[in-house]
ModelCIF file with pLDDT and N, C-alpha, C, O atoms, coordinates in Angstrom:
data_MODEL
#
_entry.id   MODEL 
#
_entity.id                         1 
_entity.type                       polymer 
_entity.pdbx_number_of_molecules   1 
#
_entity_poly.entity_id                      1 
_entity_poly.type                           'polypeptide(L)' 
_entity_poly.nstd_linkage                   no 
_entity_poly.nstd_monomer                   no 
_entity_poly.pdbx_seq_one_letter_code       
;(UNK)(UNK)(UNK)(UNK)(UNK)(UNK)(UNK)(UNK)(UNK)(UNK)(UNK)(UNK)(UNK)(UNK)(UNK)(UNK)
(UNK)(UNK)(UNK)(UNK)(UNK)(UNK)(UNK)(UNK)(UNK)(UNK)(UNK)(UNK)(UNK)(UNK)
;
_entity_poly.pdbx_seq_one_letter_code_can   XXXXXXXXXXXXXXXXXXXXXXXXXXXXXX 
_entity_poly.pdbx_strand_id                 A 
#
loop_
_entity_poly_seq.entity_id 
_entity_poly_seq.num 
_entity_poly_seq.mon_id 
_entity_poly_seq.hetero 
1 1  UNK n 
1 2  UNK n 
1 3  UNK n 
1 4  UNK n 
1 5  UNK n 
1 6  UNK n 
1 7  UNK n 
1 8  UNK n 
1 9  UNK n 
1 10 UNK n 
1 11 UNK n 
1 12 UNK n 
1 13 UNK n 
1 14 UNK n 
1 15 UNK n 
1 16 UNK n 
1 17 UNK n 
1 18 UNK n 
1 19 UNK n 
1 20 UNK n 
1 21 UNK n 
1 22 UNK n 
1 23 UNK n 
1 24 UNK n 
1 25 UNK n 
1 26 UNK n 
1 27 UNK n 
1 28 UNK n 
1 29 UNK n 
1 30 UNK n 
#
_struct_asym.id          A 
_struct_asym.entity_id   1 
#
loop_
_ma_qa_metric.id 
_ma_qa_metric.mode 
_ma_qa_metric.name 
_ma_qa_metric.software_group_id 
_ma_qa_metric.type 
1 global pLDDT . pLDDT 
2 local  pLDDT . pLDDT 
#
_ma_qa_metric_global.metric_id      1 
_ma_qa_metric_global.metric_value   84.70 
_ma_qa_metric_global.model_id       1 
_ma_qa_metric_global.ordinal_id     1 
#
loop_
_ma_qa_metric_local.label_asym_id 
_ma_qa_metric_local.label_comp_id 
_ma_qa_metric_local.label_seq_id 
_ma_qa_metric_local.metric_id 
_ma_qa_metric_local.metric_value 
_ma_qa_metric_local.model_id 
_ma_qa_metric_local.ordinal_id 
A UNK 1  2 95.00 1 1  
A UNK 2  2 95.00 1 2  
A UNK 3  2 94.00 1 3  
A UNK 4  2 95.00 1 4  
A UNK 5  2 95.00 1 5  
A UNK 6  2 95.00 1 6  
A UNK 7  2 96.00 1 7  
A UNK 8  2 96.00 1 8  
A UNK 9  2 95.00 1 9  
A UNK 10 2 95.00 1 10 
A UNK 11 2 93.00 1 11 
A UNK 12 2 93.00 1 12 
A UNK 13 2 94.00 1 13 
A UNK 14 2 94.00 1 14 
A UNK 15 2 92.00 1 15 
A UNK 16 2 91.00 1 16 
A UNK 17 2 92.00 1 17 
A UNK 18 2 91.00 1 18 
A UNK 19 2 89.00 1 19 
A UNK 20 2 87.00 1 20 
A UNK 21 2 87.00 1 21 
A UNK 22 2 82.00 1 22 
A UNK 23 2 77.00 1 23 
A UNK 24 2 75.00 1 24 
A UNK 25 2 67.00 1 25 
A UNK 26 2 58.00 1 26 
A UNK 27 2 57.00 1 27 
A UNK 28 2 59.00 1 28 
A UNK 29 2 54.00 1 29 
A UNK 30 2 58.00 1 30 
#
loop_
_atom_site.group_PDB 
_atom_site.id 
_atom_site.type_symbol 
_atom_site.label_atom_id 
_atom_site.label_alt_id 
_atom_site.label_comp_id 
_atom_site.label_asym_id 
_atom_site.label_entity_id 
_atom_site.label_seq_id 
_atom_site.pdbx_PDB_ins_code 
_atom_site.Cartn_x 
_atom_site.Cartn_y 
_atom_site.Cartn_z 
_atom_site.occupancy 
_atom_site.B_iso_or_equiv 
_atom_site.pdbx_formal_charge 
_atom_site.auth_seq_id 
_atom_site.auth_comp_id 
_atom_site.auth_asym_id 
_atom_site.auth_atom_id 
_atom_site.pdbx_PDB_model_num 
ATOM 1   N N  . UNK A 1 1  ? 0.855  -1.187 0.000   1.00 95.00 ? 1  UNK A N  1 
ATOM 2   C CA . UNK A 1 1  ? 0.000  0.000  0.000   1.00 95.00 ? 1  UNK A CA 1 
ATOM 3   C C  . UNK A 1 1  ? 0.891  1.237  0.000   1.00 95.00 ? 1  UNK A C  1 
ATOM 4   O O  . UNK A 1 1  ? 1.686  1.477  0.909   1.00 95.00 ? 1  UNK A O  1 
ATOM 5   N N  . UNK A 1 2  ? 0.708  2.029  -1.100  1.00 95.00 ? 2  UNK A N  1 
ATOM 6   C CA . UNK A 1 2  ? 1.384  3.744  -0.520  1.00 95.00 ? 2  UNK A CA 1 
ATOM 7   C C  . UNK A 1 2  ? 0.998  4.059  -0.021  1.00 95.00 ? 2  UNK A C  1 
ATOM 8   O O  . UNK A 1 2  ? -0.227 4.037  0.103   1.00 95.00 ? 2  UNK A O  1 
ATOM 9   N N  . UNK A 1 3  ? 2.282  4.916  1.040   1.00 94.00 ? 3  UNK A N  1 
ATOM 10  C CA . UNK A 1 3  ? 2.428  5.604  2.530   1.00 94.00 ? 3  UNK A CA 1 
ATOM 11  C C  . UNK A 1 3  ? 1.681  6.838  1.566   1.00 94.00 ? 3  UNK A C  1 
ATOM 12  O O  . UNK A 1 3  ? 1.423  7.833  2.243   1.00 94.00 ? 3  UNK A O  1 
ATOM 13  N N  . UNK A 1 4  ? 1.518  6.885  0.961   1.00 95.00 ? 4  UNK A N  1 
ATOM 14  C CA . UNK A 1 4  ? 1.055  8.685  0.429   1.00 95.00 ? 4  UNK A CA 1 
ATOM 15  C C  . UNK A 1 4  ? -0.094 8.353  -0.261  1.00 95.00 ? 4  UNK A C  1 
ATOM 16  O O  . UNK A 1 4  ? -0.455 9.484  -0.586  1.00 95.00 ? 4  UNK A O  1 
ATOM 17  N N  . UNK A 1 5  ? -0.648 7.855  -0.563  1.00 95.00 ? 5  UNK A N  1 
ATOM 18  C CA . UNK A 1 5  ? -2.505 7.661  -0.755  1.00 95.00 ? 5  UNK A CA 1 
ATOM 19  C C  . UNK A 1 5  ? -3.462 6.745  -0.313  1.00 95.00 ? 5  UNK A C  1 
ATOM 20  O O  . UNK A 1 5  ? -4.691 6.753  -0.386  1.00 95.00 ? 5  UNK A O  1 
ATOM 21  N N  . UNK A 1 6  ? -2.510 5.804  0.250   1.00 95.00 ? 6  UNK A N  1 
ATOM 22  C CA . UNK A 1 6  ? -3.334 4.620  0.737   1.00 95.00 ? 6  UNK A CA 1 
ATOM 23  C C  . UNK A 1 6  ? -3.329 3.281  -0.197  1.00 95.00 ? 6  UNK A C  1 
ATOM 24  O O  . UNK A 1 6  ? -3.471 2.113  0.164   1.00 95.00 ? 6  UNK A O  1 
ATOM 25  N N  . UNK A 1 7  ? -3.040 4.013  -2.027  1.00 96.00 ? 7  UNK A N  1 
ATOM 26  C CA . UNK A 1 7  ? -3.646 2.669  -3.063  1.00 96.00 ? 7  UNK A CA 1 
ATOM 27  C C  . UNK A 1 7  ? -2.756 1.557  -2.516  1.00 96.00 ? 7  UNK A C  1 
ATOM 28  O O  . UNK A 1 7  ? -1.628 1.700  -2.044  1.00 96.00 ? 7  UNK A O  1 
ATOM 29  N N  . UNK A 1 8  ? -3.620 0.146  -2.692  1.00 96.00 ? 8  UNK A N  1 
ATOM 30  C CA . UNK A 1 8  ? -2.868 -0.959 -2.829  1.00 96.00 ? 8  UNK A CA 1 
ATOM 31  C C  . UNK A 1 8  ? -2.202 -1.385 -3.996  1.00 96.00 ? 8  UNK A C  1 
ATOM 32  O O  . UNK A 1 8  ? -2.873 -1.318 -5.026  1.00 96.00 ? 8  UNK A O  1 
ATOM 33  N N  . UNK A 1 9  ? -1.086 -1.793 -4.090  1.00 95.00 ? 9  UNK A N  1 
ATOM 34  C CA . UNK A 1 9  ? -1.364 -2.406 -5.817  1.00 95.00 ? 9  UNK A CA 1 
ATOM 35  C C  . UNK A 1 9  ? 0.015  -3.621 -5.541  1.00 95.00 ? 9  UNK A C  1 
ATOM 36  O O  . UNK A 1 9  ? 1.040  -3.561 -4.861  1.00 95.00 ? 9  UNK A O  1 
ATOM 37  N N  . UNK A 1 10 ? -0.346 -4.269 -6.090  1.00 95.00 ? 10 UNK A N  1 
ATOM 38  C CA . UNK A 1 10 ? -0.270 -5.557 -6.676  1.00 95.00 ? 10 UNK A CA 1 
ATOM 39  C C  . UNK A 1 10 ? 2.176  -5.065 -7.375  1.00 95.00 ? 10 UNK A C  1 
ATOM 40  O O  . UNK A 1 10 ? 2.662  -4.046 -7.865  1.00 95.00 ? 10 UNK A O  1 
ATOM 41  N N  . UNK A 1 11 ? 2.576  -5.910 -7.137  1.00 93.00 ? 11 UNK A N  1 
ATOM 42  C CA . UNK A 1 11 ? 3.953  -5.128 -7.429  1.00 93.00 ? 11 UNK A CA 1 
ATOM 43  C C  . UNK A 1 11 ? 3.981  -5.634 -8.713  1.00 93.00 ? 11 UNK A C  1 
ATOM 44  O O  . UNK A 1 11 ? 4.209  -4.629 -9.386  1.00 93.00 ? 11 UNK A O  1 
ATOM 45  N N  . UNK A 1 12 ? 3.874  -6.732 -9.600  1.00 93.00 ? 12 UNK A N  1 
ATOM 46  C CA . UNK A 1 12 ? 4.010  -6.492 -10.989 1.00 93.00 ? 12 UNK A CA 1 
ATOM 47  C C  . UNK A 1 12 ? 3.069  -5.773 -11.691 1.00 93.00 ? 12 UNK A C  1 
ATOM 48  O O  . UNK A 1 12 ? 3.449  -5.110 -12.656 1.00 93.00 ? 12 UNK A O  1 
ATOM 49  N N  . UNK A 1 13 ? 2.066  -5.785 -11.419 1.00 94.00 ? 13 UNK A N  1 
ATOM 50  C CA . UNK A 1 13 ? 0.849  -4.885 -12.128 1.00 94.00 ? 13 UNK A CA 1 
ATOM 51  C C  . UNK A 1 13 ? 1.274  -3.550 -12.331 1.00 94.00 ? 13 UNK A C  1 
ATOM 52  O O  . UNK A 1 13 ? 1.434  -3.011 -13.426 1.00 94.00 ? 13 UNK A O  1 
ATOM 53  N N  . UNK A 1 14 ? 1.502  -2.886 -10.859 1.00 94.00 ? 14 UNK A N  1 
ATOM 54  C CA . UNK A 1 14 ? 1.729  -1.748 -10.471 1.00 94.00 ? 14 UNK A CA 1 
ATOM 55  C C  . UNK A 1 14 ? 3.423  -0.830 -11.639 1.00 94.00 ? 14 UNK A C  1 
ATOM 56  O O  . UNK A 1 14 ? 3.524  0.240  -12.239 1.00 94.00 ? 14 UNK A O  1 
ATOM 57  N N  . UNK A 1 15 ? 4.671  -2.367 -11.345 1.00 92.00 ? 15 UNK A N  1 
ATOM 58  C CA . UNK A 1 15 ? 5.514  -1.817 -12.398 1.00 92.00 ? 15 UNK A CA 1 
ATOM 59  C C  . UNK A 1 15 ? 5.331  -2.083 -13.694 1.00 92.00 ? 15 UNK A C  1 
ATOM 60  O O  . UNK A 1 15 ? 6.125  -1.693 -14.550 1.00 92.00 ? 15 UNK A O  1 
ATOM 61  N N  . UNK A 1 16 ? 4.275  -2.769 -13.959 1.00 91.00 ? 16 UNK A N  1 
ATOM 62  C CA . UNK A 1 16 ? 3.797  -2.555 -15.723 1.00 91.00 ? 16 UNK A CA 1 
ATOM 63  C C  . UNK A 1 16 ? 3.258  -1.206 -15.604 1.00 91.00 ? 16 UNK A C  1 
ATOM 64  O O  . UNK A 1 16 ? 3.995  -0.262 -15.888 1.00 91.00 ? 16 UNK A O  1 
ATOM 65  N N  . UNK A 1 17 ? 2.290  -1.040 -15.292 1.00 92.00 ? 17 UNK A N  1 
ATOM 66  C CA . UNK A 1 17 ? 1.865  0.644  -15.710 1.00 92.00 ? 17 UNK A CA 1 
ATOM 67  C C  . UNK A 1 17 ? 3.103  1.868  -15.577 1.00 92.00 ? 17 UNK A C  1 
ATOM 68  O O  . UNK A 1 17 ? 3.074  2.829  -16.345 1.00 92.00 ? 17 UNK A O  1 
ATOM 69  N N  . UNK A 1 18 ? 4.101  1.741  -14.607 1.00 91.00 ? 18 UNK A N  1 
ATOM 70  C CA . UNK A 1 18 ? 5.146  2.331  -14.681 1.00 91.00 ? 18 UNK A CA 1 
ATOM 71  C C  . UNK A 1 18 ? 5.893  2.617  -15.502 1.00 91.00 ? 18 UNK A C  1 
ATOM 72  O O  . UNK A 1 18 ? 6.276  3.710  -15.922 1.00 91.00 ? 18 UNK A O  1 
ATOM 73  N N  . UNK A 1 19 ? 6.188  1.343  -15.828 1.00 89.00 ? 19 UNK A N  1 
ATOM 74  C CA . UNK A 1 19 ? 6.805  0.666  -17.444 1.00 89.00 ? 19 UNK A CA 1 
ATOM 75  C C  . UNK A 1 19 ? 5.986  1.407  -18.932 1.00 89.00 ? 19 UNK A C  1 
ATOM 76  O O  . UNK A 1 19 ? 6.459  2.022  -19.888 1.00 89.00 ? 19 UNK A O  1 
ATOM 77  N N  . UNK A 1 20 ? 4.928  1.108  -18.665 1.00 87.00 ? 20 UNK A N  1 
ATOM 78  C CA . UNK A 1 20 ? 4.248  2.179  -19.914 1.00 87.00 ? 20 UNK A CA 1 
ATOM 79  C C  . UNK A 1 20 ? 3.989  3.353  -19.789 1.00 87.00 ? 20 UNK A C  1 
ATOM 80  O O  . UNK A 1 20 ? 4.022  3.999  -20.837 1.00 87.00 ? 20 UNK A O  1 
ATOM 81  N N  . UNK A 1 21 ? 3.606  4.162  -18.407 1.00 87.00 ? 21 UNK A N  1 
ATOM 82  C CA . UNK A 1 21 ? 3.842  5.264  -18.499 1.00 87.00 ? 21 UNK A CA 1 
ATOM 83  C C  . UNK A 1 21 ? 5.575  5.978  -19.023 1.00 87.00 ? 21 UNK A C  1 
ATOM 84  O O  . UNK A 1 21 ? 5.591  6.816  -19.925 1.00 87.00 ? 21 UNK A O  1 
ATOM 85  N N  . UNK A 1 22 ? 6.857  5.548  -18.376 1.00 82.00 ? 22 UNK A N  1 
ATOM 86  C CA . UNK A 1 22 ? 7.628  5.714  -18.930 1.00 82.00 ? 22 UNK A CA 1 
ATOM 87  C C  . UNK A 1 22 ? 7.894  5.598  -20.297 1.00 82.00 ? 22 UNK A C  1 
ATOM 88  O O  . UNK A 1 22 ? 8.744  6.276  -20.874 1.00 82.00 ? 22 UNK A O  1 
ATOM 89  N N  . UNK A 1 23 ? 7.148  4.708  -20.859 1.00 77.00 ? 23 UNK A N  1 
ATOM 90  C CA . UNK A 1 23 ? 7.371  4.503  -22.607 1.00 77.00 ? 23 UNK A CA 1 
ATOM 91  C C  . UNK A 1 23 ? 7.105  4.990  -23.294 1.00 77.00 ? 23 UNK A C  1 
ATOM 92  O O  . UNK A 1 23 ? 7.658  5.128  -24.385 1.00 77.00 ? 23 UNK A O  1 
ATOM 93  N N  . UNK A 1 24 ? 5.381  5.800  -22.601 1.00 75.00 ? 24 UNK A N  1 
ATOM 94  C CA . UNK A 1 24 ? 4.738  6.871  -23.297 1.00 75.00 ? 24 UNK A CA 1 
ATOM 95  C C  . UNK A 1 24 ? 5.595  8.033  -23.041 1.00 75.00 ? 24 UNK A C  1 
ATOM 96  O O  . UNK A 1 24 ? 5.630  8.774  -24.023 1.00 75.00 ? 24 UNK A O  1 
ATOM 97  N N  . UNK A 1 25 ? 6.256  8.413  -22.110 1.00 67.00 ? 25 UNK A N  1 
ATOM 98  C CA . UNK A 1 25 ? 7.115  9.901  -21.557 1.00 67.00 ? 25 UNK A CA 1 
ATOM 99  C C  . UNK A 1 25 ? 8.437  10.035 -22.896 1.00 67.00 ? 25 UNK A C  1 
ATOM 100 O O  . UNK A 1 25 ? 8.772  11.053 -23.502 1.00 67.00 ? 25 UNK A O  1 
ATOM 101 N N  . UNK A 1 26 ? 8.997  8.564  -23.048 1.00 58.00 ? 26 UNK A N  1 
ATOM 102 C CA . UNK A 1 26 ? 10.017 9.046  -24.001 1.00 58.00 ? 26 UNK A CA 1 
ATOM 103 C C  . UNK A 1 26 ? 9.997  8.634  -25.187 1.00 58.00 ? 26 UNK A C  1 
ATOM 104 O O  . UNK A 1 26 ? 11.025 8.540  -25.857 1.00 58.00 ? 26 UNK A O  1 
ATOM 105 N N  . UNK A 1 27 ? 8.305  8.191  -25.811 1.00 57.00 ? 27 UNK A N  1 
ATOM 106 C CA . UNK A 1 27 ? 8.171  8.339  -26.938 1.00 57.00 ? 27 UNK A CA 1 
ATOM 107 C C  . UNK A 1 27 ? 7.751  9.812  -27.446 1.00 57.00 ? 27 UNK A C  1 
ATOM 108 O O  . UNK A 1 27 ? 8.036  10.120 -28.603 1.00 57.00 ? 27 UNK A O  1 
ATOM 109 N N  . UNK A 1 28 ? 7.127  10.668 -26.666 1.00 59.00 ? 28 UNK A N  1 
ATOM 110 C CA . UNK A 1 28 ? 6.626  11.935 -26.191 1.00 59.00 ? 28 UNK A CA 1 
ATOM 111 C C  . UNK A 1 28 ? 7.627  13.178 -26.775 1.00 59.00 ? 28 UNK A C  1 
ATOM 112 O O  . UNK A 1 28 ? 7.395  14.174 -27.460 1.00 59.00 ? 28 UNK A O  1 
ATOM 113 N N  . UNK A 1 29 ? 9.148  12.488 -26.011 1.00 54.00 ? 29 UNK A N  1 
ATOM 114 C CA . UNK A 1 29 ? 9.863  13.325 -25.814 1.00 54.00 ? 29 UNK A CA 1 
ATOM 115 C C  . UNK A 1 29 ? 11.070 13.367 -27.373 1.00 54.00 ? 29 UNK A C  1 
ATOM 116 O O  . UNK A 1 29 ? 11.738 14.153 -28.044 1.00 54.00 ? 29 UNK A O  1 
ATOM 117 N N  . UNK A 1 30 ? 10.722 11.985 -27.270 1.00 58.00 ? 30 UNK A N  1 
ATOM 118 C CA . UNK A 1 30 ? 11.564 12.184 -29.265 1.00 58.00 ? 30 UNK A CA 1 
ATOM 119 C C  . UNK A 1 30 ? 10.118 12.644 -30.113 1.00 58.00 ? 30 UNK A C  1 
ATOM 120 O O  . UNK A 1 30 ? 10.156 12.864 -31.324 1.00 58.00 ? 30 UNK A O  1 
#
């Protein structure tokens, strides 16, 4: 659970969306 909102999440779930948010940031950025 994050100390800073409460969400639970699941630890591979949680670093897939990480994972694609980052992918979207530096497809973005080229």
């Amino acid at each position: 659970a994050c100390t800073h909102c409460g969400t639970v999440h699941g630890r591979d779930h949680n670093a897939a969306k990480n994972v694609k948010q980052a992918a979207g940031l530096a497809v973005t950025a080229c």
